[in-house]
PDB file of N, CA and C in Angstrom:
ATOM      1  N   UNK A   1      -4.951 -34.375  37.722  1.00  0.00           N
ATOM      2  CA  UNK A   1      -3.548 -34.534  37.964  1.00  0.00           C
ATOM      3  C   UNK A   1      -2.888 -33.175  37.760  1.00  0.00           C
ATOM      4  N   UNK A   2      -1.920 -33.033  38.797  1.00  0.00           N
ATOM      5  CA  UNK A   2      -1.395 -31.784  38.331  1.00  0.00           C
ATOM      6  C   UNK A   2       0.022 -31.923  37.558  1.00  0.00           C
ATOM      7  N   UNK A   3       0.465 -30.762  36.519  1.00  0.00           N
ATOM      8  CA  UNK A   3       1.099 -31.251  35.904  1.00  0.00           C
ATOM      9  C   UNK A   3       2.352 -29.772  35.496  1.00  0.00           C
ATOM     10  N   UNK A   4       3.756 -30.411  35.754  1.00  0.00           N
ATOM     11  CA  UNK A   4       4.479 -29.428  36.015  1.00  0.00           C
ATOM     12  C   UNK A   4       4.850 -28.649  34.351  1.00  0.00           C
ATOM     13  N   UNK A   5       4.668 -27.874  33.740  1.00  0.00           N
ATOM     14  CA  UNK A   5       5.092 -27.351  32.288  1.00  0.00           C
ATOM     15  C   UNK A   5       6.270 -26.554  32.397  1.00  0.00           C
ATOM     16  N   UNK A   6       6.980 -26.894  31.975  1.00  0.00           N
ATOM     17  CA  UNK A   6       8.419 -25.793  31.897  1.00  0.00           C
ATOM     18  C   UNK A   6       7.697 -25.511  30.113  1.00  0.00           C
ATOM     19  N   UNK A   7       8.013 -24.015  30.078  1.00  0.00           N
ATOM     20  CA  UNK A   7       7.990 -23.429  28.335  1.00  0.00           C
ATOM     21  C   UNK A   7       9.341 -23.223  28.653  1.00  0.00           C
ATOM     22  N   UNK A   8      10.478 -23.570  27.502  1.00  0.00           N
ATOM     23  CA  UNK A   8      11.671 -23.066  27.542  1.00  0.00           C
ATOM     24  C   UNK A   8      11.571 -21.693  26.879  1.00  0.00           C
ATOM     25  N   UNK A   9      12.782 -21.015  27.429  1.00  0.00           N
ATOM     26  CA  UNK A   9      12.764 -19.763  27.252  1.00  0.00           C
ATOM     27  C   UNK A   9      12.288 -18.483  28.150  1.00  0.00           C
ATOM     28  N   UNK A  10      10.896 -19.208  28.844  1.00  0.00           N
ATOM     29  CA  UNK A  10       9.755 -18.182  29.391  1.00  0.00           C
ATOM     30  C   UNK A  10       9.876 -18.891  30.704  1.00  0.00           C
ATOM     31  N   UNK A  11       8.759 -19.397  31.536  1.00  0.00           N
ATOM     32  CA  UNK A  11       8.849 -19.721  32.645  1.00  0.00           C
ATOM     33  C   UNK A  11       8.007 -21.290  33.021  1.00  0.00           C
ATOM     34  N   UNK A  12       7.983 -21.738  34.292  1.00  0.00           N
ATOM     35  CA  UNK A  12       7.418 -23.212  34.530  1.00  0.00           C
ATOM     36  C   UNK A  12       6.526 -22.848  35.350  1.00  0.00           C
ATOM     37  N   UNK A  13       5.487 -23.488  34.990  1.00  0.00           N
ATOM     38  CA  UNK A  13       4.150 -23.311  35.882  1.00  0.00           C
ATOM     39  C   UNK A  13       3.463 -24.826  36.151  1.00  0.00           C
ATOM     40  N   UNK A  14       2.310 -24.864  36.916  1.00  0.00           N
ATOM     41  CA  UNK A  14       1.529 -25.784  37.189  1.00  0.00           C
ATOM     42  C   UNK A  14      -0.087 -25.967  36.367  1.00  0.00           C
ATOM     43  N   UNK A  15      -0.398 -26.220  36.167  1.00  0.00           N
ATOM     44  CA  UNK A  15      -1.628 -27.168  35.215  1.00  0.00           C
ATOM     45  C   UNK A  15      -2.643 -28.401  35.938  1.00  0.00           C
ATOM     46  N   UNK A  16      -3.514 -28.141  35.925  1.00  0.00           N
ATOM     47  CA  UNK A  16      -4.272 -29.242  36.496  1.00  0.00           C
ATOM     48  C   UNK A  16      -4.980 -29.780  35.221  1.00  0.00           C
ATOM     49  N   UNK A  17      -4.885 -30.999  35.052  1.00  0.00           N
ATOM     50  CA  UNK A  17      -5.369 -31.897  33.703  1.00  0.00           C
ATOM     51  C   UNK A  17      -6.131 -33.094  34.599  1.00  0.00           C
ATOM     52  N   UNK A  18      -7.343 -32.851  33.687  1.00  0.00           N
ATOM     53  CA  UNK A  18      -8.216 -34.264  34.086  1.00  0.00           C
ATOM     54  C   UNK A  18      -7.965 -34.860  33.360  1.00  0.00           C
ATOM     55  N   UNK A  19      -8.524 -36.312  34.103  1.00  0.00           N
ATOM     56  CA  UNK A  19      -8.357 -37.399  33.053  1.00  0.00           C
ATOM     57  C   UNK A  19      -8.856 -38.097  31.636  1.00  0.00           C
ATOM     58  N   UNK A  20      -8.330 -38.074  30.419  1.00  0.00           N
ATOM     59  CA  UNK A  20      -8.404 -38.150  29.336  1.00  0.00           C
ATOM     60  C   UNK A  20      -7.956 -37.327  28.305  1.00  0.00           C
ATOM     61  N   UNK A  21      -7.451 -35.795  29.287  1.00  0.00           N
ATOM     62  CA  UNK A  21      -7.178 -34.649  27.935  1.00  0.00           C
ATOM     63  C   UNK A  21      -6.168 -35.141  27.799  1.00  0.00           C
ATOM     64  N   UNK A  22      -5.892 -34.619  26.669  1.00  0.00           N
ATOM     65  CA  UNK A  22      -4.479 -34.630  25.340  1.00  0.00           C
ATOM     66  C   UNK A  22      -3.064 -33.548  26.132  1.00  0.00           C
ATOM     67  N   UNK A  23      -2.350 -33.707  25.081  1.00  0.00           N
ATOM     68  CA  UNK A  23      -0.842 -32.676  25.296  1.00  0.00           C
ATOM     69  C   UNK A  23      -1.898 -31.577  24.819  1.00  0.00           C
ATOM     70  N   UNK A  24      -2.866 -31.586  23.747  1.00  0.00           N
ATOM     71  CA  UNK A  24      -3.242 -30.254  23.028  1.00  0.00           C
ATOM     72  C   UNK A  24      -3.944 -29.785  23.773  1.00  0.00           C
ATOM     73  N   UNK A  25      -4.210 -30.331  24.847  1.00  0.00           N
ATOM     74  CA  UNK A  25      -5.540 -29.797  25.892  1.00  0.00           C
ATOM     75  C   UNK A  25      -4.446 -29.071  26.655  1.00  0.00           C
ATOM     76  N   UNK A  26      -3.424 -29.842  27.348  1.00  0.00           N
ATOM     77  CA  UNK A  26      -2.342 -29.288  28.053  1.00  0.00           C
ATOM     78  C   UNK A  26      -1.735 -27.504  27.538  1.00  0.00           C
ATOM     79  N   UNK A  27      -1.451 -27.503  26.054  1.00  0.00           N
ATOM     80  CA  UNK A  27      -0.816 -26.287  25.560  1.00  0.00           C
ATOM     81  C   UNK A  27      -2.014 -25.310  25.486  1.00  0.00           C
ATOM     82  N   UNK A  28      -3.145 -25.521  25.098  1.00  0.00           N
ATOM     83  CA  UNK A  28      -4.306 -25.047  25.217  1.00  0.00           C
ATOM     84  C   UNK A  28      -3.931 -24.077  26.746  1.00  0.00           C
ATOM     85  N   UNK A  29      -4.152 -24.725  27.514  1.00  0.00           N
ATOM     86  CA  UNK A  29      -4.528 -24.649  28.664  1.00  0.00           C
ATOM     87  C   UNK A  29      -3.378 -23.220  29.279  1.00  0.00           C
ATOM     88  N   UNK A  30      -1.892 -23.666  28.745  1.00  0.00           N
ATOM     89  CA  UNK A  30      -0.936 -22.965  29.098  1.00  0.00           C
ATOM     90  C   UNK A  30      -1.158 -21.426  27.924  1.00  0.00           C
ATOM     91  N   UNK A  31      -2.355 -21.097  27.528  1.00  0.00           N
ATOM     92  CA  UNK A  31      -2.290 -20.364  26.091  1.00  0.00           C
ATOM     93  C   UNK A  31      -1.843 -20.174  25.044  1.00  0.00           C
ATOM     94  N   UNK A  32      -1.316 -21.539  24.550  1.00  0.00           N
ATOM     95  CA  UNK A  32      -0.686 -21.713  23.679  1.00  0.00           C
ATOM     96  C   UNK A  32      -1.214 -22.590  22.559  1.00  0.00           C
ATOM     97  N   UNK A  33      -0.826 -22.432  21.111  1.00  0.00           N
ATOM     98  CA  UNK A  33      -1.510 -23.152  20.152  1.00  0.00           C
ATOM     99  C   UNK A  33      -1.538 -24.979  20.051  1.00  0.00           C
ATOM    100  N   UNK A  34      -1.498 -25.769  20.001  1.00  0.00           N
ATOM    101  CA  UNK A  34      -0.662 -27.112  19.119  1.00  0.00           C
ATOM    102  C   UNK A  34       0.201 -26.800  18.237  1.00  0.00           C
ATOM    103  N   UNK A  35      -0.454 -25.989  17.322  1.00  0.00           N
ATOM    104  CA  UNK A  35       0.479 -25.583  16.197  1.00  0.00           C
ATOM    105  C   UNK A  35       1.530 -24.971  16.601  1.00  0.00           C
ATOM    106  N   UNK A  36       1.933 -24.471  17.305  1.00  0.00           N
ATOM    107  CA  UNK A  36       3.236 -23.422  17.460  1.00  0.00           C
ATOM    108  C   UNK A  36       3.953 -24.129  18.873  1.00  0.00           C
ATOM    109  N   UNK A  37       3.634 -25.328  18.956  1.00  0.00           N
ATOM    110  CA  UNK A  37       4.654 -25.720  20.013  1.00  0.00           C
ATOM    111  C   UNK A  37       4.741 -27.386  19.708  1.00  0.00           C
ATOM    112  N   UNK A  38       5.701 -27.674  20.604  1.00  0.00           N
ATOM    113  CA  UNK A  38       6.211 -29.242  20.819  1.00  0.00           C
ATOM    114  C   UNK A  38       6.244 -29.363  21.951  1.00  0.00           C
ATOM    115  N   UNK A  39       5.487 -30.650  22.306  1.00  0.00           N
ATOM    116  CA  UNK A  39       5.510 -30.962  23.741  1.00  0.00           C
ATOM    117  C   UNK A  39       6.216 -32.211  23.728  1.00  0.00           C
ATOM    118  N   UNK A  40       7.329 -32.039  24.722  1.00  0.00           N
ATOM    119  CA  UNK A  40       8.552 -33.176  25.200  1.00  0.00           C
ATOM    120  C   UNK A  40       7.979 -33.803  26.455  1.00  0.00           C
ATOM    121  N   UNK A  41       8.203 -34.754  26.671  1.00  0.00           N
ATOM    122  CA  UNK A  41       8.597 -35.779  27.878  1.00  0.00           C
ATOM    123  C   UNK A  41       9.794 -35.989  27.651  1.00  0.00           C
ATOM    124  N   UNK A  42      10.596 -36.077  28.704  1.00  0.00           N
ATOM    125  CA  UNK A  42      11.524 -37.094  28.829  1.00  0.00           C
ATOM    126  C   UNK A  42      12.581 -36.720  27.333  1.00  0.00           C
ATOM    127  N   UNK A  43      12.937 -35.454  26.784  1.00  0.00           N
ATOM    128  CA  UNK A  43      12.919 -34.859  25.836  1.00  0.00           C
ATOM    129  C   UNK A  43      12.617 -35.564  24.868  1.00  0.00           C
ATOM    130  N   UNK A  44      11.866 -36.298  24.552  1.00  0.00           N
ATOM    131  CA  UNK A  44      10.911 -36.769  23.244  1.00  0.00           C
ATOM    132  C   UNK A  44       9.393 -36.292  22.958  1.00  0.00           C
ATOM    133  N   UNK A  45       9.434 -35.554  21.531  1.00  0.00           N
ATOM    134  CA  UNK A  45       8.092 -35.406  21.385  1.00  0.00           C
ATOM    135  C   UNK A  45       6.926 -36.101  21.473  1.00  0.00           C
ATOM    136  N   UNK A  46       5.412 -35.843  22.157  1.00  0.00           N
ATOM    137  CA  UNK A  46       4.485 -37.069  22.253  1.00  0.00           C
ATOM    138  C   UNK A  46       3.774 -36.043  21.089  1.00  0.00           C
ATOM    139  N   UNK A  47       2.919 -36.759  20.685  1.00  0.00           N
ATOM    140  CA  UNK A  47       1.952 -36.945  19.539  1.00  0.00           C
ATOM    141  C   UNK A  47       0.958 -35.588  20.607  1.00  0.00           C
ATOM    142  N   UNK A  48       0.090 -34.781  19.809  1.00  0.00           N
ATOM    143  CA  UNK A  48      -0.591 -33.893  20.640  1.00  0.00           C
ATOM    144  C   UNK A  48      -2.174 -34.990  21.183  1.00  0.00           C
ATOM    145  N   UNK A  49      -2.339 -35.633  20.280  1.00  0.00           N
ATOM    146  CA  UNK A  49      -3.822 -36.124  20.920  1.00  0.00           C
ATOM    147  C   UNK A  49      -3.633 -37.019  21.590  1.00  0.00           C
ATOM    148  N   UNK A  50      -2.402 -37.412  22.333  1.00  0.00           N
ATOM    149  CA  UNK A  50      -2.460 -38.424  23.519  1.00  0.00           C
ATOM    150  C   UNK A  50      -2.277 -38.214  24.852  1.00  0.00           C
ATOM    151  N   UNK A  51      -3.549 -39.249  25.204  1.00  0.00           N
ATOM    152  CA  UNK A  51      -3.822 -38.651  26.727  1.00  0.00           C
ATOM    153  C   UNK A  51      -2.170 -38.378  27.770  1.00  0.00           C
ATOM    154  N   UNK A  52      -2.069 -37.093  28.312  1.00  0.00           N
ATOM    155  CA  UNK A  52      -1.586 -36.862  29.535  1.00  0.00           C
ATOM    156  C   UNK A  52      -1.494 -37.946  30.494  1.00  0.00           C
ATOM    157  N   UNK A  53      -0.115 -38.709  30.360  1.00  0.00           N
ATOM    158  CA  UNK A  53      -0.216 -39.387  31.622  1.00  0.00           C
ATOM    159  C   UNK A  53       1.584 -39.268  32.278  1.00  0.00           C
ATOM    160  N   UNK A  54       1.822 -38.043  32.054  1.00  0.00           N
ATOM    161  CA  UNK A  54       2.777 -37.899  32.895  1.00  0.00           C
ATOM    162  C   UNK A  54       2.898 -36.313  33.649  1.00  0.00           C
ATOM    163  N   UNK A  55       3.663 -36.369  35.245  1.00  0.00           N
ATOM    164  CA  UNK A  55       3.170 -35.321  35.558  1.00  0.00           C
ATOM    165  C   UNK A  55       4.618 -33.786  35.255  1.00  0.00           C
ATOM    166  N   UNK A  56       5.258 -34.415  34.180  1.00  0.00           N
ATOM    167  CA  UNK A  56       6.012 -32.844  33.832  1.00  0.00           C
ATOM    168  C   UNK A  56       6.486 -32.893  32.833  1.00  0.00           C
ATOM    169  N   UNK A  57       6.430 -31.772  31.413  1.00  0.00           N
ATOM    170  CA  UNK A  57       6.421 -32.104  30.388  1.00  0.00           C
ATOM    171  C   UNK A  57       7.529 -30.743  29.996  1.00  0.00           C
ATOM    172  N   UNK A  58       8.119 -30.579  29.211  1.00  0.00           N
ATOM    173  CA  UNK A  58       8.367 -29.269  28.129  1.00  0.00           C
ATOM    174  C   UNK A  58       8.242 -29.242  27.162  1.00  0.00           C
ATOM    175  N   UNK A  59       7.267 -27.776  26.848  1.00  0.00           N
ATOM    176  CA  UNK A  59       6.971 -27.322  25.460  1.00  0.00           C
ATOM    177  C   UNK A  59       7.757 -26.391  25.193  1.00  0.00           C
ATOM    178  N   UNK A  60       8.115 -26.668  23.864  1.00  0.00           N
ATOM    179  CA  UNK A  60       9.353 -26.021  22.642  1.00  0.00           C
ATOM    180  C   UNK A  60       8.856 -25.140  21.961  1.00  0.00           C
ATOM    181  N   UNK A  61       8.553 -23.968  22.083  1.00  0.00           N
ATOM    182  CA  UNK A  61       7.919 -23.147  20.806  1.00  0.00           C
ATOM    183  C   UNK A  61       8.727 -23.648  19.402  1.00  0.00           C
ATOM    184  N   UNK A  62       8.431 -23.488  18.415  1.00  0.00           N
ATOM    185  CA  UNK A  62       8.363 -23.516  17.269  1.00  0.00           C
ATOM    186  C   UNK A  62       8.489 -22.601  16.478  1.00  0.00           C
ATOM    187  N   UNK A  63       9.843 -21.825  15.416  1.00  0.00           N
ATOM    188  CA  UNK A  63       9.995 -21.083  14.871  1.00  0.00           C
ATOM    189  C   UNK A  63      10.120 -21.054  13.606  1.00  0.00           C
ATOM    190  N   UNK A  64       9.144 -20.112  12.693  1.00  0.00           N
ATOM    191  CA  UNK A  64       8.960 -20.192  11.654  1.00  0.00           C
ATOM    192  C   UNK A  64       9.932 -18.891  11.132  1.00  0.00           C
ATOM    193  N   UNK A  65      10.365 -18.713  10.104  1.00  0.00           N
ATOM    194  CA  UNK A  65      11.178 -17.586   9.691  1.00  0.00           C
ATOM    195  C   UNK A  65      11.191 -17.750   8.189  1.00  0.00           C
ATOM    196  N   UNK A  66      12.021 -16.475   7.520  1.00  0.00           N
ATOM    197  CA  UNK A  66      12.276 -16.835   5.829  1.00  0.00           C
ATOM    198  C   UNK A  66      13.089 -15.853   5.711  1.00  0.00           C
TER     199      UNK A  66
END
């Protein structure tokens, strides 16, 4: 399935995900950690180990500071 990623901030690209990977396979994929992002649908966060079954998502980087 192909799958549309907007990163806010940076830019939106395309992704091809087979069937069964995760969001973490998804951010993976875009070079990005799990850890350092949030992946939205529909602006709600999904859980990272659940299967991909929609085709456009945005990931939120995640900012740590002190």
């Amino acid at each position: 399935m192909d799958v549309t990623v907007e990163v806010v901030g940076e830019d939106t690209r395309e992704v091809v995900v087979d069937d069964g990977e995760t969001y973490a396979d998804l951010v993976r994929a875009i070079g990005r950690s799990p850890q350092e992002v949030t992946v939205l649908v529909d602006g709600s966060p999904v859980p990272e180990d659940q299967p991909v079954t929609v085709d456009s998502v945005t990931v939120l980087r995640l900012i740590k500071g002190g």
